[in-house]
Protein backbone atom coordinates (compact mmCIF):
# COMPACT_ATOMS: atom_id res chain seq x y z
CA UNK A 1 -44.38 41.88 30.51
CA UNK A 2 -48.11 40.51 30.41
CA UNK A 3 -50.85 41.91 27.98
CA UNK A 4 -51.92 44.66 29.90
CA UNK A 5 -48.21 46.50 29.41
CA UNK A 6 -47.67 44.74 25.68
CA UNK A 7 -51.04 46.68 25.32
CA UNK A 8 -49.74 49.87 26.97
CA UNK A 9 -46.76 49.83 24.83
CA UNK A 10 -48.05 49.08 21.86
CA UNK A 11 -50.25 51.85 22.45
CA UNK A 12 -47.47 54.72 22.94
CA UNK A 13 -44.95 53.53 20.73
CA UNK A 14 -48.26 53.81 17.62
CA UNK A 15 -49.69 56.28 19.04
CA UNK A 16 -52.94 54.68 19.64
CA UNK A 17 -55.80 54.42 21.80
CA UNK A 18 -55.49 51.78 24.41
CA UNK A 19 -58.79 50.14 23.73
CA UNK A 20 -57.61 50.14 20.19
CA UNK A 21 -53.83 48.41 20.50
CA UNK A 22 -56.06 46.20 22.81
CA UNK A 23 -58.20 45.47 19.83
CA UNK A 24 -55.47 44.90 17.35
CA UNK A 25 -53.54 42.81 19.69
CA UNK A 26 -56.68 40.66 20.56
CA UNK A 27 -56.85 40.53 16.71
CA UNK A 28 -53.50 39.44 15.62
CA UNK A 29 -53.57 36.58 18.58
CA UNK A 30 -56.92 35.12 17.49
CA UNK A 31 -55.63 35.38 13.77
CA UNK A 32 -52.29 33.21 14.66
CA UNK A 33 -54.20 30.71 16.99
CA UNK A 34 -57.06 30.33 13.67
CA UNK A 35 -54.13 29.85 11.48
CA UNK A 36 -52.43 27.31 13.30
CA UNK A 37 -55.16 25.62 14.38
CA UNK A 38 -55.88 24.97 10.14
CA UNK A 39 -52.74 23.46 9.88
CA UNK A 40 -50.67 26.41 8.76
CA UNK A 41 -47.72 28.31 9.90
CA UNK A 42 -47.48 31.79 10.35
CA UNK A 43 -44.02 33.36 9.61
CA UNK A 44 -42.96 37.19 10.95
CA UNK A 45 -39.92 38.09 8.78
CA UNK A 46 -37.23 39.15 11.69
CA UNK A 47 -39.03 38.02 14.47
CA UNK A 48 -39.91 34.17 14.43
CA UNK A 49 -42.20 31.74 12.78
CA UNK A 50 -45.09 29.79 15.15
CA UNK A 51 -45.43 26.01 13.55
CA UNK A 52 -47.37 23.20 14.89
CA UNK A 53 -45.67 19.92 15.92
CA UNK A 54 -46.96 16.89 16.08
CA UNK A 55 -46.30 15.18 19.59
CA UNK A 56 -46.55 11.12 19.64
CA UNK A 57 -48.65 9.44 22.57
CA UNK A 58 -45.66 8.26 24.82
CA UNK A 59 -45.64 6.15 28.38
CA UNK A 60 -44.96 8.57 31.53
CA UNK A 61 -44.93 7.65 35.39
CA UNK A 62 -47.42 9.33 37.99
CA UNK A 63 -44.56 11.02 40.15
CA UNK A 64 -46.78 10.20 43.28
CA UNK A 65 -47.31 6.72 42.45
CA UNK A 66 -44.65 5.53 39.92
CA UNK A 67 -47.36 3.68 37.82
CA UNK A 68 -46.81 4.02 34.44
CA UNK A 69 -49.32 6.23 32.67
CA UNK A 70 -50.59 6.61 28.78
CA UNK A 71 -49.97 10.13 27.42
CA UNK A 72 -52.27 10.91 24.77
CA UNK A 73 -50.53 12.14 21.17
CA UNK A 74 -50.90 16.20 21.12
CA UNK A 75 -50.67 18.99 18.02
CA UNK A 76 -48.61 21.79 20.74
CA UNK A 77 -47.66 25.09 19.11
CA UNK A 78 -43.87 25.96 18.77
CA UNK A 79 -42.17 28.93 18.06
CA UNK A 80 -38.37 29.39 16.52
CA UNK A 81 -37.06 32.93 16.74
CA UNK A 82 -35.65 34.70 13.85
CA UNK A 83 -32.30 35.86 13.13
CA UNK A 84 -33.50 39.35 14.06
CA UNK A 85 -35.20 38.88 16.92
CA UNK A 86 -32.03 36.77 18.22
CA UNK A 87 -29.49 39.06 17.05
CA UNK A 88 -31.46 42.11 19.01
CA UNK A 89 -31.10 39.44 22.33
CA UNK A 90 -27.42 39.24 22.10
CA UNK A 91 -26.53 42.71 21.79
């Protein structure tokens, strides 16, 4: 699914507008990505939790070359589902 169905869906299943389940989906991305990008995580009861880990700056190899190569130290997002979301997978 890519964000033009989510948008679709979200749409018919709450009765909306399009250009407004485009708006509140545009909304609640922006509002995760400004929360983790402060530092904080962001917890959906049922559904999963996005965190931010701390990666360290490790040695790789160029796959063309084999040199070794410095990779810098990252924040990356994560995301752990929740029981409910996982338990709605499996059945």
């Amino acid at each position: 699914m890519n964000k033009s169905e989510l948008i679709d869906a979200v749409a018919e299943t709450a009765d909306l507008p399009k250009a407004a389940a485009a708006r509140a989906i545009d909304a609640m991305t922006d509002a995760i990505t400004s929360s983790l990008k402060s530092g904080n995580s962001v917890a959906l009861v049922g559904f999963g939790s996005f965190n931010i880990k701390d990666r360290p700056a490790r040695t790789g190899r160029n796959p063309q070359t084999g040199a070794p190569i410095q990779i810098k130290a990252a924040r990356v997002p994560s995301f752990k589902a929740g029981k409910g979301l996982k338990d709605s997978v499996n059945s």
